[in-house]
PDB file of N, CA and C in Angstrom:
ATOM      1  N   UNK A   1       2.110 -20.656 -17.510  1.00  0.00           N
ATOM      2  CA  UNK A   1       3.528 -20.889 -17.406  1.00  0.00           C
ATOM      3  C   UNK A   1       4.030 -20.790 -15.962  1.00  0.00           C
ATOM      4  N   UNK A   2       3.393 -20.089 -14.913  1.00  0.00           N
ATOM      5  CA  UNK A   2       3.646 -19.630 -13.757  1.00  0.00           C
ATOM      6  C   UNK A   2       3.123 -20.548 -12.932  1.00  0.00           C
ATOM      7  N   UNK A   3       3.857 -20.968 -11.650  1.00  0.00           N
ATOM      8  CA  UNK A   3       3.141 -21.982 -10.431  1.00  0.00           C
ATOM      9  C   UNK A   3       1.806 -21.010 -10.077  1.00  0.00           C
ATOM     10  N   UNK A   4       0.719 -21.872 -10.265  1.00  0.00           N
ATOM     11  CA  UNK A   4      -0.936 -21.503  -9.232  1.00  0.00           C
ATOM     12  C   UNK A   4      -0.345 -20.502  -8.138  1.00  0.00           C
ATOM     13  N   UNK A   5       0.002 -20.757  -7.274  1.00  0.00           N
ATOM     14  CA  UNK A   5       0.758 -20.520  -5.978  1.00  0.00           C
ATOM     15  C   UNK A   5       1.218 -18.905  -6.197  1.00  0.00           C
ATOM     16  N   UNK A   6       2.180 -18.935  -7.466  1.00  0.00           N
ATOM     17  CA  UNK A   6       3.212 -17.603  -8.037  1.00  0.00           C
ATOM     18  C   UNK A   6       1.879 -16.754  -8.564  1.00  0.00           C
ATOM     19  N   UNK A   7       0.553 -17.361  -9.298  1.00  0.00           N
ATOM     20  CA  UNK A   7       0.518 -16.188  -9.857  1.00  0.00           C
ATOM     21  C   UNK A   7      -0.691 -15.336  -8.950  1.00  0.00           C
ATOM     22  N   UNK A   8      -1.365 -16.828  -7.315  1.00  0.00           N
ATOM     23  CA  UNK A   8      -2.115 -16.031  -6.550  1.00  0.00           C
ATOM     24  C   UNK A   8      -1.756 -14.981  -6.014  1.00  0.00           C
ATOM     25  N   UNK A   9      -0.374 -14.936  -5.692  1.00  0.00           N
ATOM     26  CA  UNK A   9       0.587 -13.847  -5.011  1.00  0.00           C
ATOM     27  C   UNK A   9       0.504 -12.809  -5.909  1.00  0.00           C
ATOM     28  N   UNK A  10       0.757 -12.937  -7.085  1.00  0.00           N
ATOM     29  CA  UNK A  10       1.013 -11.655  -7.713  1.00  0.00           C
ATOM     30  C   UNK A  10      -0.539 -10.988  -8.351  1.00  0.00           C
ATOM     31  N   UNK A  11      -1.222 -11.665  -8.323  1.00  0.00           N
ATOM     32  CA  UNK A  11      -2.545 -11.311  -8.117  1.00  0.00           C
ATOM     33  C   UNK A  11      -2.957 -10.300  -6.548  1.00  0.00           C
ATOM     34  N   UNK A  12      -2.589 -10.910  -5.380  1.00  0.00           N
ATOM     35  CA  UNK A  12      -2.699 -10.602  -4.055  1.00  0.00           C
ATOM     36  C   UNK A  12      -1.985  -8.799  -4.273  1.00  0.00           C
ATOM     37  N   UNK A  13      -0.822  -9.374  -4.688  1.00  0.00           N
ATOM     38  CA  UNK A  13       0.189  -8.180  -4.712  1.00  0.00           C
ATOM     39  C   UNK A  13      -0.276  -6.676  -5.189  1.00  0.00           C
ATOM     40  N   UNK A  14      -0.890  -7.547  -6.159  1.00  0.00           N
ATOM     41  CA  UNK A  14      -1.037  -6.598  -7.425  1.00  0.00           C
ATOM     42  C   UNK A  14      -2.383  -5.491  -6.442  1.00  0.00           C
ATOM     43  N   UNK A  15      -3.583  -6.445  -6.232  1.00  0.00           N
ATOM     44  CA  UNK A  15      -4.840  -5.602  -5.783  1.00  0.00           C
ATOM     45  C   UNK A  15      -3.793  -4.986  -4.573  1.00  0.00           C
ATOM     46  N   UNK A  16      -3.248  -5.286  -3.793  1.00  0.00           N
ATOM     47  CA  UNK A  16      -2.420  -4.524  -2.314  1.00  0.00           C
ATOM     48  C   UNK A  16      -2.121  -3.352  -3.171  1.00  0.00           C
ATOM     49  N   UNK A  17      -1.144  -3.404  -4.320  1.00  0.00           N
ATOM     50  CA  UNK A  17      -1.104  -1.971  -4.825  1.00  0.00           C
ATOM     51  C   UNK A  17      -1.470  -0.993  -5.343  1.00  0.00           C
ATOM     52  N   UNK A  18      -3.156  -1.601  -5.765  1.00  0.00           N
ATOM     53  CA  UNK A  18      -4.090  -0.535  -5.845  1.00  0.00           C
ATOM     54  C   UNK A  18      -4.070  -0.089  -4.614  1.00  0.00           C
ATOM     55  N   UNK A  19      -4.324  -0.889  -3.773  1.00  0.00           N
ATOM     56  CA  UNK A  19      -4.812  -0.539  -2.693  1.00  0.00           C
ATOM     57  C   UNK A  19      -4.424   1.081  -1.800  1.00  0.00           C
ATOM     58  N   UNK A  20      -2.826   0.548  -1.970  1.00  0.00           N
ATOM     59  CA  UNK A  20      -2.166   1.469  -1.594  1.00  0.00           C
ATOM     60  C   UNK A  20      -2.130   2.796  -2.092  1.00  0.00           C
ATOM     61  N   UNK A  21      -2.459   2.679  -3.773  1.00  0.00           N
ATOM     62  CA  UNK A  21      -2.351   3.733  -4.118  1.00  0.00           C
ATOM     63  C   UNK A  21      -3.937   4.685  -3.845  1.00  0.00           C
ATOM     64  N   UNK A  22      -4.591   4.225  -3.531  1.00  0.00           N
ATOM     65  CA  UNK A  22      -5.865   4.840  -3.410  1.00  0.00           C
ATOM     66  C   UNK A  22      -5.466   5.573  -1.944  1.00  0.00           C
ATOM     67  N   UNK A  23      -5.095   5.169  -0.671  1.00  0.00           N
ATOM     68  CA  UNK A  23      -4.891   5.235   0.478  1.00  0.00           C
ATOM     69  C   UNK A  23      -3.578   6.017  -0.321  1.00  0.00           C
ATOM     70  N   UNK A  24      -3.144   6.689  -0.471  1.00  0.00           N
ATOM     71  CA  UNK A  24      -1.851   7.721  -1.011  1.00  0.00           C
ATOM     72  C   UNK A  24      -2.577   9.078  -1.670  1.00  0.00           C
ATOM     73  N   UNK A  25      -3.710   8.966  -2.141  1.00  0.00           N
ATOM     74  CA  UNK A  25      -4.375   9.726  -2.628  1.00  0.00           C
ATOM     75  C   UNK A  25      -5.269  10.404  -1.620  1.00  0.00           C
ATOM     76  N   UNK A  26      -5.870   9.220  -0.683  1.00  0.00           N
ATOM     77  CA  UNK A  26      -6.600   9.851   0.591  1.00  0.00           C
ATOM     78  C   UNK A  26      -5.753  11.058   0.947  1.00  0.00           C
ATOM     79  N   UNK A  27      -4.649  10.318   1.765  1.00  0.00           N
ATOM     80  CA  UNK A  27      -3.882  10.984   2.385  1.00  0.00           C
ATOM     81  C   UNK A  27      -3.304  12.805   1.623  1.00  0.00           C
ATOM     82  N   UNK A  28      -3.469  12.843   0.436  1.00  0.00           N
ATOM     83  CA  UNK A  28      -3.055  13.424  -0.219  1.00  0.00           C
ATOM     84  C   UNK A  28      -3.908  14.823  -0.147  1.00  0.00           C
ATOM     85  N   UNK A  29      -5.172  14.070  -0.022  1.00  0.00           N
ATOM     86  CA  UNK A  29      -6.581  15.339  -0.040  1.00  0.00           C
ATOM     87  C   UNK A  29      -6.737  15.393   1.521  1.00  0.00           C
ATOM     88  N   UNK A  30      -6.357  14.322   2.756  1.00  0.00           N
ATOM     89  CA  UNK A  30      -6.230  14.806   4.141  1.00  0.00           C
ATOM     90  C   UNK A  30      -5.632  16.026   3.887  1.00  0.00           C
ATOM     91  N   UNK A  31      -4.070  15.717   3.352  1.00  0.00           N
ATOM     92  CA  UNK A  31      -2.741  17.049   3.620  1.00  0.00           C
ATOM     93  C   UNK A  31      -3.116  18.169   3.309  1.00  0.00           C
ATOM     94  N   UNK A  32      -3.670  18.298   2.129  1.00  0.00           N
ATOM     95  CA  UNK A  32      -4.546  19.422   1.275  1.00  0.00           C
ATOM     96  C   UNK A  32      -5.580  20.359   2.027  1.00  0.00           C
ATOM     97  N   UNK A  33      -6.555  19.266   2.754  1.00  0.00           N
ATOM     98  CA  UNK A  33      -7.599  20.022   3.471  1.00  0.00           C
ATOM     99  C   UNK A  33      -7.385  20.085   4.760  1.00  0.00           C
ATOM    100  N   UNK A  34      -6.304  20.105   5.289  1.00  0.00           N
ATOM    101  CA  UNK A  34      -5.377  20.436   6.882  1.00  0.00           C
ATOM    102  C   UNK A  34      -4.516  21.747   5.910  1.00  0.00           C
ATOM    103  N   UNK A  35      -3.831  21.840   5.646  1.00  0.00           N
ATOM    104  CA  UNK A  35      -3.603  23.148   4.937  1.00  0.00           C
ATOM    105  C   UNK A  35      -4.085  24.586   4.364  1.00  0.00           C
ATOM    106  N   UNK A  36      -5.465  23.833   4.206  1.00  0.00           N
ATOM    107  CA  UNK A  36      -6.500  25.204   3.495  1.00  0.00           C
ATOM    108  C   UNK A  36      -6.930  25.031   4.791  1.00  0.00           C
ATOM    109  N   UNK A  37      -7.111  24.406   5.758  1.00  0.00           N
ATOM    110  CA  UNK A  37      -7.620  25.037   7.416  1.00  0.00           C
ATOM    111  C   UNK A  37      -7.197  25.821   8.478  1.00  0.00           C
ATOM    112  N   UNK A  38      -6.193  26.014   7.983  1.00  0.00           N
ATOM    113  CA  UNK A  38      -5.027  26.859   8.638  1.00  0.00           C
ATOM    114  C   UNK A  38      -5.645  28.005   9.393  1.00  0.00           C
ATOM    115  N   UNK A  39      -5.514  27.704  10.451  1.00  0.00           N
ATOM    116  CA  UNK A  39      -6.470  29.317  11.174  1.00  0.00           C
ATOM    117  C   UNK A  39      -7.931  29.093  11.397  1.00  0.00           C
ATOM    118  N   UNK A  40      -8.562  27.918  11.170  1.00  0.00           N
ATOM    119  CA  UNK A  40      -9.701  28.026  11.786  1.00  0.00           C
ATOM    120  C   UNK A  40      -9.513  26.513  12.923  1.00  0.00           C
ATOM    121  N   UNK A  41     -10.910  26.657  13.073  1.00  0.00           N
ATOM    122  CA  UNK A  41     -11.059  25.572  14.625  1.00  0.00           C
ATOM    123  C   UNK A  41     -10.669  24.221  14.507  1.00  0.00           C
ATOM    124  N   UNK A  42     -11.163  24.161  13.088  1.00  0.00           N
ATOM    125  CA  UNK A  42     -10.686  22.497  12.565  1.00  0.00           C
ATOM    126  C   UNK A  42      -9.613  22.036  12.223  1.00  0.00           C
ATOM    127  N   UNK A  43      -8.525  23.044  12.082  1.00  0.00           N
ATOM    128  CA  UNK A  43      -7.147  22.587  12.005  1.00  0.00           C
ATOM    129  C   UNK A  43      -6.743  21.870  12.480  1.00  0.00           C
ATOM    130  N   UNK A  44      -6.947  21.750  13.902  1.00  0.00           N
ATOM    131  CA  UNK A  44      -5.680  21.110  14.553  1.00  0.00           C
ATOM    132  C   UNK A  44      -6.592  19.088  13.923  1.00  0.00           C
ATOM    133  N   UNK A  45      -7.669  19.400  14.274  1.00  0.00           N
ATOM    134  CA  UNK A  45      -8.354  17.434  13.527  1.00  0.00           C
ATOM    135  C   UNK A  45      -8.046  17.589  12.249  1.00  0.00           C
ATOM    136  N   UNK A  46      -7.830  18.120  11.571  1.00  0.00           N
ATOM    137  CA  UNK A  46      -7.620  17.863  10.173  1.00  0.00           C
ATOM    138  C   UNK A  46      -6.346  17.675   9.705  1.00  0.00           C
ATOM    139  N   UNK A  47      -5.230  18.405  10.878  1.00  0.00           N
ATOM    140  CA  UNK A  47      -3.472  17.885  10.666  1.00  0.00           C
ATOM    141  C   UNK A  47      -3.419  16.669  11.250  1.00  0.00           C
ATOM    142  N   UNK A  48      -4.443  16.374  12.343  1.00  0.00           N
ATOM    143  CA  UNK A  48      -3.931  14.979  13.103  1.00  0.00           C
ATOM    144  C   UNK A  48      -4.676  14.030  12.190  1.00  0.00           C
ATOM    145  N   UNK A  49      -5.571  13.887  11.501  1.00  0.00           N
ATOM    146  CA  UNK A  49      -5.913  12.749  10.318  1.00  0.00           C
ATOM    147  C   UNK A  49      -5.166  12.682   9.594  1.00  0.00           C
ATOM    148  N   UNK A  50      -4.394  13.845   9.144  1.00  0.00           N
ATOM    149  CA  UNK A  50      -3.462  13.705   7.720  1.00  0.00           C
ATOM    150  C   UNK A  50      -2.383  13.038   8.436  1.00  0.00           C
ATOM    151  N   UNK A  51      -1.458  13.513   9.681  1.00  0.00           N
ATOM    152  CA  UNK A  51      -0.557  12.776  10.006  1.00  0.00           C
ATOM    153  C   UNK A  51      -0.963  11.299  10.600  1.00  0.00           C
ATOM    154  N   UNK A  52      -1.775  10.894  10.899  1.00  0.00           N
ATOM    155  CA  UNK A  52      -2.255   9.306  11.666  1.00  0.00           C
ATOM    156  C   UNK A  52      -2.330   8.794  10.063  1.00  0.00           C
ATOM    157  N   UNK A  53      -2.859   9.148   8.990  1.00  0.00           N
ATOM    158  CA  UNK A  53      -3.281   8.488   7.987  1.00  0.00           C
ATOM    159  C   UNK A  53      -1.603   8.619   7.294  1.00  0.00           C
ATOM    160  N   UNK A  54      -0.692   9.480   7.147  1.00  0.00           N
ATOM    161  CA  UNK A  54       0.118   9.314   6.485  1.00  0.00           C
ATOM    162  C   UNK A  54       1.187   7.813   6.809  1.00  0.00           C
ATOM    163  N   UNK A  55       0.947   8.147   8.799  1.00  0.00           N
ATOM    164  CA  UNK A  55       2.234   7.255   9.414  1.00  0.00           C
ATOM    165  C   UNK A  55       1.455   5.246   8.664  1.00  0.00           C
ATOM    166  N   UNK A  56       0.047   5.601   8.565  1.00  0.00           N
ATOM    167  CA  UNK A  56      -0.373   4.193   8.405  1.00  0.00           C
ATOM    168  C   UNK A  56       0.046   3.904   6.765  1.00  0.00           C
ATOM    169  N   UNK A  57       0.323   4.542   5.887  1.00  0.00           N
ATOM    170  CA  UNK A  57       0.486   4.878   4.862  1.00  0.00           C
ATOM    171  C   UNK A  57       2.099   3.921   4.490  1.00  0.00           C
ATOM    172  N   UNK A  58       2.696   4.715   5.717  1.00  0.00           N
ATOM    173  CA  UNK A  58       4.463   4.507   5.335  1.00  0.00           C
ATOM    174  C   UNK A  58       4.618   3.363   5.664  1.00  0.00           C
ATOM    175  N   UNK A  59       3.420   2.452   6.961  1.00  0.00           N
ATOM    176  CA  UNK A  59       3.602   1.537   7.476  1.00  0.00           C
ATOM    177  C   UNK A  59       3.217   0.430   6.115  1.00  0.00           C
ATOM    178  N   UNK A  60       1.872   1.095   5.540  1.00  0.00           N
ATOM    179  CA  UNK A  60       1.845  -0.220   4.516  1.00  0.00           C
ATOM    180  C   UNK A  60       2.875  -0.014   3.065  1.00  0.00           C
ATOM    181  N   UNK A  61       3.464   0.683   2.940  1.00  0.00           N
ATOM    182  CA  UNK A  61       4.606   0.688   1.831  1.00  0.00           C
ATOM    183  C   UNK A  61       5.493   0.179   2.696  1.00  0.00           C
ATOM    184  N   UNK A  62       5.984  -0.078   3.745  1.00  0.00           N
ATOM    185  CA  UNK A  62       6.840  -0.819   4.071  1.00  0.00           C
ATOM    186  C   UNK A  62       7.036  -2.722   4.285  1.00  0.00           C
ATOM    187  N   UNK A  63       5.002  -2.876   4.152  1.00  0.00           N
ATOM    188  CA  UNK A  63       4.861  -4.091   4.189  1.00  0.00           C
ATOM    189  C   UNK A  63       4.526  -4.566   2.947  1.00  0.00           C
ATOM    190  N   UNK A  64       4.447  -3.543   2.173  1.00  0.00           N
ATOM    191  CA  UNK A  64       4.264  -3.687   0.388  1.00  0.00           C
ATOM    192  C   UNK A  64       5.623  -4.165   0.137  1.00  0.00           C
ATOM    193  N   UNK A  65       6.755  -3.279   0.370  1.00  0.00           N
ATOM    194  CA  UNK A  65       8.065  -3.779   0.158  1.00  0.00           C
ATOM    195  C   UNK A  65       8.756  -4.867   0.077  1.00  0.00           C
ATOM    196  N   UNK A  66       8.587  -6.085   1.454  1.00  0.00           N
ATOM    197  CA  UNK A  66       8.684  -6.886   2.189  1.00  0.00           C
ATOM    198  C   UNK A  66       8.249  -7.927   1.307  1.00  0.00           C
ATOM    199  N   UNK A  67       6.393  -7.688   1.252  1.00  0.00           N
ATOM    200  CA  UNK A  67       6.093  -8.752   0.236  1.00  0.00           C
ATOM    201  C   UNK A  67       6.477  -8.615  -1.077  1.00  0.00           C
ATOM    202  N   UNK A  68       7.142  -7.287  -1.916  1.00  0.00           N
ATOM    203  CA  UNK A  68       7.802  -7.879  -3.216  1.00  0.00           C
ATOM    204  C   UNK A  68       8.907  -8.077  -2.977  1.00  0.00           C
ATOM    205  N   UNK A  69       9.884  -7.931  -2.332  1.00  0.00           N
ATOM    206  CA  UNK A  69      10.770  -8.805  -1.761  1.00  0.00           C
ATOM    207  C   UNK A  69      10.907 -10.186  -1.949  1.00  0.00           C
ATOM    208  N   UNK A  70       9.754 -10.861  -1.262  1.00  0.00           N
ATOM    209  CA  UNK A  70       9.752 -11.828  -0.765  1.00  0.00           C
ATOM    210  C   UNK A  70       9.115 -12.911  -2.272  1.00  0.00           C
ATOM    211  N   UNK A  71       8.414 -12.098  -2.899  1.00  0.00           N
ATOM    212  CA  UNK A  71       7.739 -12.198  -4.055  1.00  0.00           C
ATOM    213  C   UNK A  71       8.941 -13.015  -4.783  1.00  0.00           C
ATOM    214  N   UNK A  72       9.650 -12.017  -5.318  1.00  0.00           N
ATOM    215  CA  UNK A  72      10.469 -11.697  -6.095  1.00  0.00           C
ATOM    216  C   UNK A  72      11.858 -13.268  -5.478  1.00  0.00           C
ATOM    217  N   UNK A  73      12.068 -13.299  -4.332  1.00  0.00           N
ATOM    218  CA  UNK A  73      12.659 -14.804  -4.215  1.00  0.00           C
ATOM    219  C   UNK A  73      12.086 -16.129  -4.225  1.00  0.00           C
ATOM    220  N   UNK A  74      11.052 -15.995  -4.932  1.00  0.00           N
ATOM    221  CA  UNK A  74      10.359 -17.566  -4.873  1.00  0.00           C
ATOM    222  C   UNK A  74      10.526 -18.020  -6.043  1.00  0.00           C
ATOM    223  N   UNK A  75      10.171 -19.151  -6.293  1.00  0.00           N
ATOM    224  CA  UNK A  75      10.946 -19.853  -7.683  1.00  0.00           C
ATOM    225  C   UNK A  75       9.566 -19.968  -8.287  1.00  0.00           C
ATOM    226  N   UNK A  76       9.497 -18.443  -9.616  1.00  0.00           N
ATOM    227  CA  UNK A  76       8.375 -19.244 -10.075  1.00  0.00           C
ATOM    228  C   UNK A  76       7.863 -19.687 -11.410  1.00  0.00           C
ATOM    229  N   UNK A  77       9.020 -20.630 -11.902  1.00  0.00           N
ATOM    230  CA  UNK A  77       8.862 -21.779 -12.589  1.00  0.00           C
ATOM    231  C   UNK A  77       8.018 -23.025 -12.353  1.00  0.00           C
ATOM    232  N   UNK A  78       7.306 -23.777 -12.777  1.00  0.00           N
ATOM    233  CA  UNK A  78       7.040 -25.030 -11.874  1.00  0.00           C
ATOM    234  C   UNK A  78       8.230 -26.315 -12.859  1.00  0.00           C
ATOM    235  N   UNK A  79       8.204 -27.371 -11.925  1.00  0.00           N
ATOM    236  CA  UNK A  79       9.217 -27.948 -12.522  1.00  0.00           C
ATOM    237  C   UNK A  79       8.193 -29.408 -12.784  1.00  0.00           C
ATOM    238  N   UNK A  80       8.651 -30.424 -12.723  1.00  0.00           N
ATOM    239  CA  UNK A  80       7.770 -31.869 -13.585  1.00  0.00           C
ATOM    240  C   UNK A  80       6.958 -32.000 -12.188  1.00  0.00           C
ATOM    241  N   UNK A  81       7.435 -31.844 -10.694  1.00  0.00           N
ATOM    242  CA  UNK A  81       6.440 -32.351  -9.710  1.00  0.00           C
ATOM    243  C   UNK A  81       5.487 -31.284  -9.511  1.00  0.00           C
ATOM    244  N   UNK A  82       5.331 -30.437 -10.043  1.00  0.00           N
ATOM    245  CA  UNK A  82       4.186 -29.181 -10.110  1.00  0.00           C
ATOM    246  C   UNK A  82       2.572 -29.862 -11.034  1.00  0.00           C
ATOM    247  N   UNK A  83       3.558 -30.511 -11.793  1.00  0.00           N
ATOM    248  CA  UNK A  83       2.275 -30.992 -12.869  1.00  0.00           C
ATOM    249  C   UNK A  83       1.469 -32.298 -12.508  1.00  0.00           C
TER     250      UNK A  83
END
């Protein structure tokens, strides 16, 4: 029922938001194991992975956004010149 076109995107979309969510989970066990390090030598590399991995994190939910956005204004019906 959906244009080829509409449903590669939401296919695309869709794996991006696994994606993301796996990379949310990383980040999750970075924060975790920078926390239980607290006081030893490895702290300070183990807060700076969690924060470098979080900022890349916010960066791709912001380009996740964008593309359902952008998703979400395309027309995706096909009409008689589709067929």
């Amino acid at each position: 029922m959906l244009k080829p076109k509409i449903l590669d995107r939401i296919s695309e979309t869709y794996f991006a938001l696994e994606n993301y969510q796996y990379e949310i989970k990383l980040v999750r066990r970075f924060s975790e194991s920078a926390r239980a390090s607290i006081g030893s030598r490895t702290h300070a590399a183990k807060a700076k992975l969690a924060e470098v991995r979080w900022q890349q994190a916010v960066e791709m939910q912001k380009n996740m956004v964008a593309e359902l956005d952008a998703l979400l204004k395309e027309d995706f019906w096909p009409d008689d010149s589709d067929t």
